[in-house]
Protein backbone atom coordinates (compact mmCIF):
# COMPACT_ATOMS: atom_id res chain seq x y z
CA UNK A 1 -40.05 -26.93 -75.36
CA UNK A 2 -40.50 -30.55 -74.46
CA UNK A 3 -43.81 -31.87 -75.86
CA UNK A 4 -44.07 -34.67 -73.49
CA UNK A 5 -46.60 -33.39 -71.31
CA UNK A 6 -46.93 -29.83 -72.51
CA UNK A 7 -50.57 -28.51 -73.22
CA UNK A 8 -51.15 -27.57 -76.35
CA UNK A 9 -54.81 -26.26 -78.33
CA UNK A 10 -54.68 -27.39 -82.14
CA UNK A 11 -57.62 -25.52 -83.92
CA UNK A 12 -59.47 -26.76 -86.60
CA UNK A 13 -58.50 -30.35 -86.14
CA UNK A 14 -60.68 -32.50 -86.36
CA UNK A 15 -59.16 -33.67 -90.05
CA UNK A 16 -56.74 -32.28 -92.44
CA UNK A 17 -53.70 -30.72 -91.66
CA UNK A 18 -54.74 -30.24 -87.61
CA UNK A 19 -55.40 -33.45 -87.52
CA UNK A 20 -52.25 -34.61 -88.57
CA UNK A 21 -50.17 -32.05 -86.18
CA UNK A 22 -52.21 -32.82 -83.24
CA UNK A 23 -51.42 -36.72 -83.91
CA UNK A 24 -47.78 -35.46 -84.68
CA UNK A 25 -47.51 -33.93 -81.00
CA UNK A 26 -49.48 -36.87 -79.07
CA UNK A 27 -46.89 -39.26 -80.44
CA UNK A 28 -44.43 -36.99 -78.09
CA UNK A 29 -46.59 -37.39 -75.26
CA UNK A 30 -48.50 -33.70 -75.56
CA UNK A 31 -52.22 -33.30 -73.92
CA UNK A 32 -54.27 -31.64 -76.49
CA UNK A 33 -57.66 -29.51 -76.87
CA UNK A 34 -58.98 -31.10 -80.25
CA UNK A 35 -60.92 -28.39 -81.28
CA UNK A 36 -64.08 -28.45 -84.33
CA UNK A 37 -67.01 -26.02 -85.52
CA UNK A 38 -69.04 -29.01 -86.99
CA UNK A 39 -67.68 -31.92 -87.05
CA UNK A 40 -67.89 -33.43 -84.00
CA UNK A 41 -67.37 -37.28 -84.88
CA UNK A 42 -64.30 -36.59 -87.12
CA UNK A 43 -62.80 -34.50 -83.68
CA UNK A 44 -64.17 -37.75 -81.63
CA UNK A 45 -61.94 -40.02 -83.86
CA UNK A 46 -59.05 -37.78 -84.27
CA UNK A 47 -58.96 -37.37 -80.10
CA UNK A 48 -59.41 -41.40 -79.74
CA UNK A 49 -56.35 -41.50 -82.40
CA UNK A 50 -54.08 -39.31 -80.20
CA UNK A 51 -54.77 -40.98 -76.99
CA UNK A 52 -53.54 -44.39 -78.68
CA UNK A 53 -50.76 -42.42 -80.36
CA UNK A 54 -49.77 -41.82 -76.50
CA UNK A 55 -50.86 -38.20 -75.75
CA UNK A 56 -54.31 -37.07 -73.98
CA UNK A 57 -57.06 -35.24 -75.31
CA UNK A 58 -59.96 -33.17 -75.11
CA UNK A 59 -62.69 -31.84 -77.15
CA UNK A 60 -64.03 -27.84 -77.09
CA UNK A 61 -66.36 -27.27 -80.20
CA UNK A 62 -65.85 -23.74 -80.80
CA UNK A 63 -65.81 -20.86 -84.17
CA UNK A 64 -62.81 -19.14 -83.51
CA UNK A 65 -64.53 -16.38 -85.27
CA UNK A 66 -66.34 -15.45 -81.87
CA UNK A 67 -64.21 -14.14 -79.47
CA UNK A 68 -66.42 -15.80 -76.47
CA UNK A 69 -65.39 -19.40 -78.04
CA UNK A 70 -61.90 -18.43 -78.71
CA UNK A 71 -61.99 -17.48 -74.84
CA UNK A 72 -63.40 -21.12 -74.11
CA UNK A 73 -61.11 -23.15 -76.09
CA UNK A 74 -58.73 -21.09 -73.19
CA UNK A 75 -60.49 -22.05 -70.22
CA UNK A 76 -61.11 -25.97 -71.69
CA UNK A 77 -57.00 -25.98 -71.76
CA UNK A 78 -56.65 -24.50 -68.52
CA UNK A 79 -59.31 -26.71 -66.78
CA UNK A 80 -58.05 -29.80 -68.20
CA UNK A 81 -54.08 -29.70 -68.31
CA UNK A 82 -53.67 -26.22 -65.90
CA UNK A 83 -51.77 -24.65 -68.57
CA UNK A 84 -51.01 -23.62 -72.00
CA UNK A 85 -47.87 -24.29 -73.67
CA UNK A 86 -48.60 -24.04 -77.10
CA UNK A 87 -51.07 -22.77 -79.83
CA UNK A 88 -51.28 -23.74 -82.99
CA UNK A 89 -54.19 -21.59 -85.52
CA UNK A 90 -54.60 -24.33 -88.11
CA UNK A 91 -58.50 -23.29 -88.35
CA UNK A 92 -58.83 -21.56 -92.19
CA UNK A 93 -61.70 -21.38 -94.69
CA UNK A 94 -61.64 -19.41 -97.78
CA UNK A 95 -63.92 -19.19 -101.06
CA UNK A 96 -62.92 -20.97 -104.65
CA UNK A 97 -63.33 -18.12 -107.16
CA UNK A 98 -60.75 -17.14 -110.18
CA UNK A 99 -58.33 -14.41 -109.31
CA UNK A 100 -59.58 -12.83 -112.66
CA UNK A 101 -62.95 -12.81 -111.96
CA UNK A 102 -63.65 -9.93 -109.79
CA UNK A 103 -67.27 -10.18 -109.76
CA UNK A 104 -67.08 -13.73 -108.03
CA UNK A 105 -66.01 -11.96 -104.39
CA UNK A 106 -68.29 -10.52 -102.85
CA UNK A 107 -67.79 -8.05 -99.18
CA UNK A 108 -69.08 -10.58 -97.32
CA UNK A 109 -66.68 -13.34 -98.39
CA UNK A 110 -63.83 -11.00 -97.88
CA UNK A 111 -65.31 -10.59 -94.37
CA UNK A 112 -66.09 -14.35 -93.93
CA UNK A 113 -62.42 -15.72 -94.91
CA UNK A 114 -60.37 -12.80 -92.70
CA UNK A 115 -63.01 -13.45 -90.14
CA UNK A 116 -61.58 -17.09 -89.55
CA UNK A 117 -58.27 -16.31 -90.76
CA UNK A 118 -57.20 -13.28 -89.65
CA UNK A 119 -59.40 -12.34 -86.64
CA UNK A 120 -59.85 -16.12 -84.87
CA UNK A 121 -55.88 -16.62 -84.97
CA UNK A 122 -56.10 -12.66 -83.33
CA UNK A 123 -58.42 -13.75 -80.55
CA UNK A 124 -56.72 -17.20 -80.03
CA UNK A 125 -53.55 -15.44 -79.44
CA UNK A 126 -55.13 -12.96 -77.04
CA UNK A 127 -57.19 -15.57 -75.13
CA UNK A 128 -53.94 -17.93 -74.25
CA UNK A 129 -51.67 -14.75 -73.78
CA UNK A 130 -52.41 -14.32 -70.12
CA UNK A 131 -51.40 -18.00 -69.30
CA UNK A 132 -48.42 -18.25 -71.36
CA UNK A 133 -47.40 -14.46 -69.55
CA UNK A 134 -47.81 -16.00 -66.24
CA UNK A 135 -45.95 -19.24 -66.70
CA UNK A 136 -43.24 -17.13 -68.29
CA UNK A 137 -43.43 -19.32 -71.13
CA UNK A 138 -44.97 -20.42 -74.57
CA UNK A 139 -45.31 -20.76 -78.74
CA UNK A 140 -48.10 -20.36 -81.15
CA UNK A 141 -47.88 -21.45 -84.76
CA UNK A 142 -50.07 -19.94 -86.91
CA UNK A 143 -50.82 -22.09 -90.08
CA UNK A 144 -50.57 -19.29 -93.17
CA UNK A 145 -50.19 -20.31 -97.30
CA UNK A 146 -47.47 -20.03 -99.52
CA UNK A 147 -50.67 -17.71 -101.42
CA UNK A 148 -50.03 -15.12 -98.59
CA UNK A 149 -46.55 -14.95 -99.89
CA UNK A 150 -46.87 -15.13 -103.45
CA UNK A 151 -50.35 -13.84 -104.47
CA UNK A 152 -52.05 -17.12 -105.67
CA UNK A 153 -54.34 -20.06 -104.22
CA UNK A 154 -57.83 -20.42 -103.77
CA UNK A 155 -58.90 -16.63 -104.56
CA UNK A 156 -57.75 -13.11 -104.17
CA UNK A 157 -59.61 -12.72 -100.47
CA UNK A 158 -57.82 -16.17 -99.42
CA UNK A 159 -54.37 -14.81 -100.31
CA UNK A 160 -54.77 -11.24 -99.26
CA UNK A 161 -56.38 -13.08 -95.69
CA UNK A 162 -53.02 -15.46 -95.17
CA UNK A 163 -50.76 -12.41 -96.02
CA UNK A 164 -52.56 -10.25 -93.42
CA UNK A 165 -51.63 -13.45 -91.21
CA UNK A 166 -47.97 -13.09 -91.90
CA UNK A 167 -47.81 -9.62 -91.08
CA UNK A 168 -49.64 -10.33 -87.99
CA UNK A 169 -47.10 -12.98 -87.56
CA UNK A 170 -44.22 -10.30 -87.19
CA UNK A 171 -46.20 -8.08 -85.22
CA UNK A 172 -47.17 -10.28 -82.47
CA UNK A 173 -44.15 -11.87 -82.20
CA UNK A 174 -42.41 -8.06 -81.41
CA UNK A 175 -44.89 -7.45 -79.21
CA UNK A 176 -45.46 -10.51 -77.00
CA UNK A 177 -41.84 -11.44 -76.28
CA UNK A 178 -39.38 -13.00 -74.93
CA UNK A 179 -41.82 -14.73 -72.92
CA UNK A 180 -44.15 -15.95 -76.34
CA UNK A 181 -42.52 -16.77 -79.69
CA UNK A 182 -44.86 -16.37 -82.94
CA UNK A 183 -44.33 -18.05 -86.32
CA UNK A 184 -45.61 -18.85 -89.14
CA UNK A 185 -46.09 -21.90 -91.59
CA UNK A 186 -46.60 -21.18 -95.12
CA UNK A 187 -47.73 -24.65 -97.20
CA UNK A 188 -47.64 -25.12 -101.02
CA UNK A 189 -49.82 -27.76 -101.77
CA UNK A 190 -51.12 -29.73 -99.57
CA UNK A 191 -53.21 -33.31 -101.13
CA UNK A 192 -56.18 -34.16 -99.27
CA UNK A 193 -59.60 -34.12 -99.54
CA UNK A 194 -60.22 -29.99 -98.58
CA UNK A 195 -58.35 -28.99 -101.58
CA UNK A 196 -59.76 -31.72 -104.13
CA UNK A 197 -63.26 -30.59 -102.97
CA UNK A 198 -62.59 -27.45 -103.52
CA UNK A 199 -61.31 -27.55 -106.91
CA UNK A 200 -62.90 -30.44 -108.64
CA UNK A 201 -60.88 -33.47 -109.50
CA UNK A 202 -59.63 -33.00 -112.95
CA UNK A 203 -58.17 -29.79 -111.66
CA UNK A 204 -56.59 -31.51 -108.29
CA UNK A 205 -54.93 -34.09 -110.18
CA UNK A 206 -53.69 -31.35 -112.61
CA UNK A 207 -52.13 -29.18 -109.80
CA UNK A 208 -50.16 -31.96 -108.15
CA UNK A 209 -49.00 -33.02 -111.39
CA UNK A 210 -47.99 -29.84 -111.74
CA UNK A 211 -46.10 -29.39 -108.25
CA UNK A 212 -44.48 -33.25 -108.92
CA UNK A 213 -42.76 -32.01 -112.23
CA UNK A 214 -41.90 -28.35 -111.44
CA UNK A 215 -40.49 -27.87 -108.39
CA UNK A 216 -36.88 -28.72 -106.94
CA UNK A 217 -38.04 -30.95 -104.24
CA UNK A 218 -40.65 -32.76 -107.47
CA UNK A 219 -43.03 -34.01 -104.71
CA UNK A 220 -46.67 -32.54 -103.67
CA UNK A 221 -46.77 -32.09 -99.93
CA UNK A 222 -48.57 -33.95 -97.57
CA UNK A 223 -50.64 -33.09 -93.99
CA UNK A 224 -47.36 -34.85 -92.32
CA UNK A 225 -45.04 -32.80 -94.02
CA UNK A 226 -46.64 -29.26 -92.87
CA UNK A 227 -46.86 -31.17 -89.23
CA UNK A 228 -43.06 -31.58 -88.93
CA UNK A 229 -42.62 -28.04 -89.24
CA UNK A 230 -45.33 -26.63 -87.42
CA UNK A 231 -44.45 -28.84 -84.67
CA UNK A 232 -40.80 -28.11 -85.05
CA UNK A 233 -41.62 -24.73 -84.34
CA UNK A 234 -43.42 -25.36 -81.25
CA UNK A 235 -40.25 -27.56 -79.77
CA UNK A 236 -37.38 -27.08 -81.28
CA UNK A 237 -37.39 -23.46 -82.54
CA UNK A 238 -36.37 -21.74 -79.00
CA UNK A 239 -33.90 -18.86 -80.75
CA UNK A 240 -36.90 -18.07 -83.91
CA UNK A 241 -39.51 -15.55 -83.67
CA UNK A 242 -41.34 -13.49 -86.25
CA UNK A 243 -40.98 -16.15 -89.00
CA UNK A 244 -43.19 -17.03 -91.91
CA UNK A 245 -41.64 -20.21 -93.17
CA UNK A 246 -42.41 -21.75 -96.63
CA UNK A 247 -42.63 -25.29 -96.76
CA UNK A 248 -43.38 -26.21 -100.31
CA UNK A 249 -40.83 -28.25 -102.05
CA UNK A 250 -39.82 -25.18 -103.30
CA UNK A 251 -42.52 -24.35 -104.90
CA UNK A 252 -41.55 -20.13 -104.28
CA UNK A 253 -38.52 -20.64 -106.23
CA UNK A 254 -40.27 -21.72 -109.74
CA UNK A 255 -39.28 -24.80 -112.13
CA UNK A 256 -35.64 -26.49 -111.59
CA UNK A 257 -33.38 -24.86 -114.12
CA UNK A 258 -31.23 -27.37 -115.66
């Protein structure tokens, strides 16, 4: 797929990781929907970055939790480029709690996390589906977790969420071609401001130390990192479907043996 031009919606990126593959695909020339729950002056900046990076943009503030905003993060594609190339569900929460401590989760966490993760990539996918049927063409990327893969991260309902997202992953991508292909991302670490919030700085430094001395890569990822290979699914990727790729130094393969 040739970004230059194509329409693509980015979830969740107003900062982070969306951020930083919505940037990635404006410097190809892509028109965007920059799309945030809260933070409207972070998706302000990130859209005024990508139009000097040489793409165009748009904003839609929408949960993709609700299926009537996943629906108008659609429409604000279609009414502003005529089209929908691409889709990428970078939008995730999750909640901080021990794996070992199973009275930290409650039901309604396990139903907040999947309810971002799991159901708004879900209703995404079925909102642009029509478009990308009746062009004959299109790609969606859905941003999962190395913890979906291997059982660790942020908590138990994170990982068990970002699994669910692989498997959905597979499924769609069955189901929806040839005209759509489906795949996955799966980060290791990723530094950044999300992650050191979430787990205090004394840990944060800890876990990229960690990552920098045991993996076979010995380098913590970065936002730009992921990007390449979400957007290298989206244009390059023509003959892959039903992949959940892990892109984390290596992270899945334990210490270097020596």
């Amino acid at each position: 797929m040739d970004m230059n031009g194509a329409s693509v919606i980015v979830t969740g990126s107003s900062s982070g990781l969306g951020a930083a593959i919505a940037l990635g695909l404006a410097a190809k020339g892509a028109n965007l929907v920059i799309n945030y729950s809260k933070s409207e002056d972070d998706a302000r900046t990130v859209a005024a970055q990508c139009e000097a990076a040489g793409g165009r943009a748009v904003l839609c503030q929408a949960n993709v939790a609700d299926d009537g905003d996943c629906r108008r993060l659609a429409a604000a594609a279609l009414d502003a480029w005529g089209r929908i190339d691409g889709l990428v569900n970078n939008a995730g929460t999750t909640r901080f709690a021990r794996h070992d401590d199973l009275e930290a989760l409650s039901a309604e966490d396990f139903q907040a996390v999947y309810a971002v993760n799991v159901i708004g990539p879900y209703q995404m996918i079925r909102a642009v589906t029509p478009a990308m049927k009746a062009q004959g063409a299109g790609a969606v990327v859905n941003v999962s977790s190395i913890a979906g893969v291997m059982g660790y991260g942020s908590s138990v309902a994170y990982a068990a969420s970002k699994g669910a997202l692989n498997i959905m992953t597979k499924s769609l991508a069955r189901a929806l071609g040839p005209e759509i292909r489906v795949n996955a991302i799966c980060p290791g670490l990723i530094q950044g401001r999300w992650l050191r919030e979430g787990m205090g700085d004394e840990r944060y430094e800890a876990m990229v130390r960690s990552v920098e001395e045991n993996t076979p890569l010995r380098r913590a990822g970065t936002a730009e990192d992921m990007a390449e290979a979400a957007i290298w699914l989206l244009e390059g990727a023509r003959h892959v479907t039903g992949e959940a790729i892990l892109v984390d130094a290596g992270m899945h393969l334990g210490p270097p043996r020596r």
